[in-house]
N, C-alpha and C. Protein backbone atom coordinates (compact mmCIF):
# COMPACT_ATOMS: atom_id res chain seq x y z
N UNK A 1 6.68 22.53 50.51
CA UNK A 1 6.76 21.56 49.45
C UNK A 1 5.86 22.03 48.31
N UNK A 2 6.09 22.07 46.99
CA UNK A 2 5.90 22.19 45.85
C UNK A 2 5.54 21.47 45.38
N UNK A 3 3.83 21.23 44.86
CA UNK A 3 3.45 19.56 43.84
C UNK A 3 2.82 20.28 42.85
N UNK A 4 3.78 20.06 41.87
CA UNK A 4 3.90 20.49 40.37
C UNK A 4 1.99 19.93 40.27
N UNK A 5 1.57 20.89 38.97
CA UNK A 5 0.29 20.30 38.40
C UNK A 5 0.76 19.39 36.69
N UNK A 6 0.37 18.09 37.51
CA UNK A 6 0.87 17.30 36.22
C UNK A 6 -0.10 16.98 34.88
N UNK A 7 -1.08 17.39 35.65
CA UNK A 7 -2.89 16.78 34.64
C UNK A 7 -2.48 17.99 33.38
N UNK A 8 -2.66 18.55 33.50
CA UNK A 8 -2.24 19.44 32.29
C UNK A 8 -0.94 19.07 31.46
N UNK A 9 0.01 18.63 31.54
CA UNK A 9 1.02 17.96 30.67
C UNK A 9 0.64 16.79 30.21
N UNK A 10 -0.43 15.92 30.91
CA UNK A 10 -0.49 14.71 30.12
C UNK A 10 -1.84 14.91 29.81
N UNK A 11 -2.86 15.86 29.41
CA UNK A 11 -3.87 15.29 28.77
C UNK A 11 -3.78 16.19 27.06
N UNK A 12 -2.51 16.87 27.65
CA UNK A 12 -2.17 17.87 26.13
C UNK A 12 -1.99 16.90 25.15
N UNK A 13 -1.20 15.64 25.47
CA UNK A 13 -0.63 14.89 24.43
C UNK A 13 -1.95 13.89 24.24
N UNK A 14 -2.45 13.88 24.94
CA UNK A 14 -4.16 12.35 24.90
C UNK A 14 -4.64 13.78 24.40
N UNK A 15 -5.19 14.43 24.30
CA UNK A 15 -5.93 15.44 23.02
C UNK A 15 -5.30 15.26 22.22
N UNK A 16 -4.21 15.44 21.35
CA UNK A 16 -3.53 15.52 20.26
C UNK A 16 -3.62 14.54 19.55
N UNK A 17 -3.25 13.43 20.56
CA UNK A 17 -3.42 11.96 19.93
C UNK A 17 -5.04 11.44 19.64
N UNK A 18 -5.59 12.16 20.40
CA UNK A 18 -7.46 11.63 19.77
C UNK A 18 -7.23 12.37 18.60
N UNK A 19 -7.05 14.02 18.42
CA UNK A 19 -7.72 14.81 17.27
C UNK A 19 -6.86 14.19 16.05
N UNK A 20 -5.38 13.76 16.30
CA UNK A 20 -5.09 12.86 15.21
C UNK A 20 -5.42 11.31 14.89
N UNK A 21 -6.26 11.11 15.46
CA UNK A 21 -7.03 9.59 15.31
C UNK A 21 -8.33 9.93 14.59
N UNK A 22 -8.61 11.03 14.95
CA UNK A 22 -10.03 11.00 14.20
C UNK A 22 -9.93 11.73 12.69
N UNK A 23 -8.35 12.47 12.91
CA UNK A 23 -8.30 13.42 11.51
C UNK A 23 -7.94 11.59 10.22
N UNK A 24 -7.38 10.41 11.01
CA UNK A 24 -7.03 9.58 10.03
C UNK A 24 -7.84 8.74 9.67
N UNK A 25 -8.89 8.73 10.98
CA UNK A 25 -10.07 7.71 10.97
C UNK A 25 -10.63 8.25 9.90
N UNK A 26 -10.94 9.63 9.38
CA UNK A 26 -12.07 10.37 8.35
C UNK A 26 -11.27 10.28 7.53
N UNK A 27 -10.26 9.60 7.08
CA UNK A 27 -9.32 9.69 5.43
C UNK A 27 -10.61 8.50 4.75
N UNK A 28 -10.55 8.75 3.77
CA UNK A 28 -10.96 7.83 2.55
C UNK A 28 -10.74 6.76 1.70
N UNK A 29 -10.93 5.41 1.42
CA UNK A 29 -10.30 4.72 0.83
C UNK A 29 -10.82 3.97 -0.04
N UNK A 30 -10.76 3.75 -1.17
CA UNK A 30 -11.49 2.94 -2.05
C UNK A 30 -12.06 1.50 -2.14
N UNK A 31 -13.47 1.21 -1.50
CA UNK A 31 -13.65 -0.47 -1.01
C UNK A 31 -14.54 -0.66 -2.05
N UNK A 32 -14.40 -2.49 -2.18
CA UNK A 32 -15.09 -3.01 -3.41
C UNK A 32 -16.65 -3.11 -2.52
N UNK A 33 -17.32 -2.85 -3.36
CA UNK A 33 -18.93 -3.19 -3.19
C UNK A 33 -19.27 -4.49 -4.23
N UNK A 34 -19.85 -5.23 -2.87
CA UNK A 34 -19.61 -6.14 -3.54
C UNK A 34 -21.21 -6.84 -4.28
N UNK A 35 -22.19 -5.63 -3.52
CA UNK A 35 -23.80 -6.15 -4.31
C UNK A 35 -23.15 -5.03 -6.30
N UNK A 36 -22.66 -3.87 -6.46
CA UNK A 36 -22.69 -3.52 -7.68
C UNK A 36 -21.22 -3.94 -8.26
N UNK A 37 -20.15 -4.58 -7.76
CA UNK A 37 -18.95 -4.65 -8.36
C UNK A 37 -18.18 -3.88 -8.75
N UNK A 38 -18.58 -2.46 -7.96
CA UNK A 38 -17.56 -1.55 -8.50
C UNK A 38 -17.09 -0.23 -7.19
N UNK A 39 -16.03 0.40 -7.09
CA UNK A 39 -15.51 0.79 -5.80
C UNK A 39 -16.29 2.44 -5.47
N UNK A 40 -16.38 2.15 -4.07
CA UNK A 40 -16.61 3.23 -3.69
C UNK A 40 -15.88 3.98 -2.67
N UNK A 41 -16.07 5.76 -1.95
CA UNK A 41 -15.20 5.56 -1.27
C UNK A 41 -16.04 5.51 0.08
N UNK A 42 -15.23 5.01 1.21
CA UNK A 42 -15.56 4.98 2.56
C UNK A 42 -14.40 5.31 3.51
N UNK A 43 -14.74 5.46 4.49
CA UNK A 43 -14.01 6.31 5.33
C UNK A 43 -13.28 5.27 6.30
N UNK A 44 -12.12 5.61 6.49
CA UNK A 44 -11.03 4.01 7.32
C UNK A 44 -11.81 3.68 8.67
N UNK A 45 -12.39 3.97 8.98
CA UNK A 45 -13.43 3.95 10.66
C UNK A 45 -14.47 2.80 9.93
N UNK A 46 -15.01 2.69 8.95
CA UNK A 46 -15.74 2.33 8.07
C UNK A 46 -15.35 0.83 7.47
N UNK A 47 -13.89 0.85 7.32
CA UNK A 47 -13.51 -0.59 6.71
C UNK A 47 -13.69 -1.55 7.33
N UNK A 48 -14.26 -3.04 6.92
CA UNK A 48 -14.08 -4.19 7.68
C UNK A 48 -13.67 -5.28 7.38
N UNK A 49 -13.34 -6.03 8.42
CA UNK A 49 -12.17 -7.17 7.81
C UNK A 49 -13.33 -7.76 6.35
N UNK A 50 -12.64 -8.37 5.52
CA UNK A 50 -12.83 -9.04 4.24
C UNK A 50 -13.21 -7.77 3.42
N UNK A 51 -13.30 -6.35 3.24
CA UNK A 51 -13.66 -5.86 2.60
C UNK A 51 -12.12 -5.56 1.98
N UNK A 52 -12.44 -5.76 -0.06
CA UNK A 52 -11.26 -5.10 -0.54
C UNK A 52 -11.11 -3.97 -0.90
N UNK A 53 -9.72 -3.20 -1.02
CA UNK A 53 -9.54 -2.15 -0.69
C UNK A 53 -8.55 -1.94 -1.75
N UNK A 54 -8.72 -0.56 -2.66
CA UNK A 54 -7.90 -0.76 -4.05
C UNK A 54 -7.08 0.92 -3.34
N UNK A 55 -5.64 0.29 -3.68
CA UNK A 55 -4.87 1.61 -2.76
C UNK A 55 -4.03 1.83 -4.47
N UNK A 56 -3.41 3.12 -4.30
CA UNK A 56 -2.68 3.55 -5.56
C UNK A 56 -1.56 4.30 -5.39
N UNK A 57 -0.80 4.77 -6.37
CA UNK A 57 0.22 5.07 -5.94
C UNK A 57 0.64 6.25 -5.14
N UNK A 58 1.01 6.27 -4.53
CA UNK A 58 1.47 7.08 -2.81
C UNK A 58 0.74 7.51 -2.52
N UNK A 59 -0.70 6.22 -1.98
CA UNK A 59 -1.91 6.27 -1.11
C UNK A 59 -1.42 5.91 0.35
N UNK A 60 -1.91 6.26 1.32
CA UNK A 60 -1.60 5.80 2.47
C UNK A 60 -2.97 4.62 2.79
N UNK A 61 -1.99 4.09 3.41
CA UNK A 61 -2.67 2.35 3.88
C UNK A 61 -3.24 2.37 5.44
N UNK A 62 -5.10 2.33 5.31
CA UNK A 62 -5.84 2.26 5.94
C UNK A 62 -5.60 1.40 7.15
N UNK A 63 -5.09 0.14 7.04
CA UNK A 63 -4.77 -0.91 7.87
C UNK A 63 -4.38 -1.80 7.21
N UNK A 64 -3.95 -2.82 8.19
CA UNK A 64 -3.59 -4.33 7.60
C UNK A 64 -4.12 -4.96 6.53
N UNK A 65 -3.39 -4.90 5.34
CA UNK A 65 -3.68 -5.42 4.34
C UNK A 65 -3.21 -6.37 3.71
N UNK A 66 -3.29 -7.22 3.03
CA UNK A 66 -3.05 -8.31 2.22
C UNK A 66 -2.90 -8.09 0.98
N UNK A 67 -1.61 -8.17 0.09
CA UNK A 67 -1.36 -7.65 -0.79
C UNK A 67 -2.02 -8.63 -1.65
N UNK A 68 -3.52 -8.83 -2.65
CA UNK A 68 -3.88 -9.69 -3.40
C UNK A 68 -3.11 -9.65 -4.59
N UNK A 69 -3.15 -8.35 -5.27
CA UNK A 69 -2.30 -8.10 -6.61
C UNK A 69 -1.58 -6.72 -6.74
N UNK A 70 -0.82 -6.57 -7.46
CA UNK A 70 0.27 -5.52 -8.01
C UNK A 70 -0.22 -5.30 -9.84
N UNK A 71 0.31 -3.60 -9.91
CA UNK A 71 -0.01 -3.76 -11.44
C UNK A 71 2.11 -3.74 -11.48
N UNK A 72 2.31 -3.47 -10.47
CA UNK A 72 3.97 -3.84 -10.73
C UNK A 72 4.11 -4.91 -11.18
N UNK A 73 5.50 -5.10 -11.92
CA UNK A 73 5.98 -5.97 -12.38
C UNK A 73 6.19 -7.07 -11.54
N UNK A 74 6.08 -8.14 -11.62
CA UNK A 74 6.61 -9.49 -10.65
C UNK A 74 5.94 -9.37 -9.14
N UNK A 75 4.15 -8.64 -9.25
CA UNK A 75 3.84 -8.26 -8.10
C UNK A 75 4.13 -7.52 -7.04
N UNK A 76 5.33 -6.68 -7.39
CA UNK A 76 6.12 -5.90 -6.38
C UNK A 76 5.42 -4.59 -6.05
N UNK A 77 5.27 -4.56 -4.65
CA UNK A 77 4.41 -3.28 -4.03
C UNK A 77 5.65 -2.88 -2.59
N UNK A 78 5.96 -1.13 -3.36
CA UNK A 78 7.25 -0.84 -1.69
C UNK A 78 5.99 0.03 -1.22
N UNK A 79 6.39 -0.16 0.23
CA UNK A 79 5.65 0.35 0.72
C UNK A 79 6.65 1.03 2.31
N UNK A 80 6.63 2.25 2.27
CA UNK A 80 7.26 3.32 3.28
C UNK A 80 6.38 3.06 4.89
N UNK A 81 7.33 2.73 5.85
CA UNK A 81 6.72 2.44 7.25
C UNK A 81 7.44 3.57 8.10
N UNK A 82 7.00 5.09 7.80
CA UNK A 82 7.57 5.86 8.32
C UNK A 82 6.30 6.32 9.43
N UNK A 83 4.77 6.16 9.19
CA UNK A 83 3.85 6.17 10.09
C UNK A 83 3.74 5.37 10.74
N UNK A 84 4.28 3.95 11.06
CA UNK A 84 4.25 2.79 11.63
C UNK A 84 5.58 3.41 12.66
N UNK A 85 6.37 2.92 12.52
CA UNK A 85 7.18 3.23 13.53
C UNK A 85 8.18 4.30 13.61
N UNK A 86 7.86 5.26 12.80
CA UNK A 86 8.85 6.92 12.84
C UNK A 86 9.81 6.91 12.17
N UNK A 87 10.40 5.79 11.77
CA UNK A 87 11.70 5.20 10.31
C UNK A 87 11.24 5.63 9.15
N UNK A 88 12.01 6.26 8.33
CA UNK A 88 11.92 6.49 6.86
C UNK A 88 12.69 5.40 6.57
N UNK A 89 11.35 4.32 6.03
CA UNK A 89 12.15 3.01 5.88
C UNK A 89 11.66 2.78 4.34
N UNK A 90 11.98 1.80 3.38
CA UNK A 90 10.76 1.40 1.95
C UNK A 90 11.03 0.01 2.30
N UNK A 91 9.75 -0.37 2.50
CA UNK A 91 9.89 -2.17 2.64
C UNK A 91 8.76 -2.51 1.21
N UNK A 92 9.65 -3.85 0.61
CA UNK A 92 9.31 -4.48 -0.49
C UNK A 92 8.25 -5.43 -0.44
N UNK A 93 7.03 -5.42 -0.81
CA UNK A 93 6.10 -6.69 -1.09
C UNK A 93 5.89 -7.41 -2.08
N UNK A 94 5.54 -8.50 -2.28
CA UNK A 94 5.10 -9.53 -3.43
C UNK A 94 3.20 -10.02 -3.20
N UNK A 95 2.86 -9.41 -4.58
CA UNK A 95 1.35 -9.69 -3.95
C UNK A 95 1.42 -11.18 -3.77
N UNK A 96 0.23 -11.84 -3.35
CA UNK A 96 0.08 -13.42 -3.58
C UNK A 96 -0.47 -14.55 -4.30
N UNK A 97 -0.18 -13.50 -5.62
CA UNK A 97 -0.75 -14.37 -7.21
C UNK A 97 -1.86 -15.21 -6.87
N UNK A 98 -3.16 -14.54 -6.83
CA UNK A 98 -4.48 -14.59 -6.30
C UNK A 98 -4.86 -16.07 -7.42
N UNK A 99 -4.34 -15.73 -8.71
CA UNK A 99 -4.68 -16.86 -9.33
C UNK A 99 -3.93 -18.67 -9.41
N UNK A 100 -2.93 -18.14 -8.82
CA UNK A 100 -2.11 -19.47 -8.80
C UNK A 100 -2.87 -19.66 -7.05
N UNK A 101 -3.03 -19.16 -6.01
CA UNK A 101 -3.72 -19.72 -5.09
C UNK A 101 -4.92 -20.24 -5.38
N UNK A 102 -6.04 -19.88 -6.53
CA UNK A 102 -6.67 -20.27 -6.42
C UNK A 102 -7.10 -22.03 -7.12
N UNK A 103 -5.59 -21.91 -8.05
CA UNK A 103 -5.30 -22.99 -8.79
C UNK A 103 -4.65 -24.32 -7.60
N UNK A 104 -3.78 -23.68 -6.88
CA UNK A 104 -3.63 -24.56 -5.91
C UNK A 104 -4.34 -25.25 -5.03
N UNK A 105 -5.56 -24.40 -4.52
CA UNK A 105 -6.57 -24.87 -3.90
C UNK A 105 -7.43 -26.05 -4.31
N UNK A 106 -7.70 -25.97 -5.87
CA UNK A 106 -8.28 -26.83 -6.52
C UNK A 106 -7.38 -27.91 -6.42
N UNK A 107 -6.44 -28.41 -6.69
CA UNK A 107 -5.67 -29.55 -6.90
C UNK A 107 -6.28 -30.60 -5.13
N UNK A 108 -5.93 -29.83 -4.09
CA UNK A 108 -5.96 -30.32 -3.15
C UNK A 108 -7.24 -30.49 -2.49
């Protein structure tokens, strides 16, 4: 009987997949500082929830974000989910008119 060595086929792909986690973790992205008011860059390992994050055009997107504003027209931001799930897809966003939420808030 023959027992194949399997440890070597599966830790080829768990290496690959760390050295590409850490090559995306060290990308860069522009976060607001919020003691001088003006952006710096930091590294996506680095981002934390509530920190804002000014992305530009055919920047790749650090994580889950919340579209606050667009300099597009009618707030419109496409955004390609071909690193998300392997589809060369363009999905359409609408930021969430930061100022009419904040107008709404007041009323109520």
């Amino acid at each position: 009987m023959v027992c194949p060595n399997l440890q070597g086929r599966t830790e080829f792909p768990i290496q690959k997949r760390r050295q590409s986690d850490r090559e995306l973790n060290a990308r860069r992205a522009q976060v607001l500082d919020p003691l001088t008011g003006t952006f710096t860059e930091r590294t996506w390992q680095n981002i934390r929830v509530g920190d804002v994050v000014r992305l530009e055009n055919n920047s790749f997107i650090p994580a889950d974000l919340i579209l606050l504003s667009s300099s597009e027209p009618e707030g419109l931001c496409s955004i390609e989910t071909s690193n998300l799930d392997g589809f060369v897809q363009t999905v359409s966003w609408h930021d969430i008119n930061i100022a009419n939420l904040c107008l709404s808030a007041r009323r109520t």
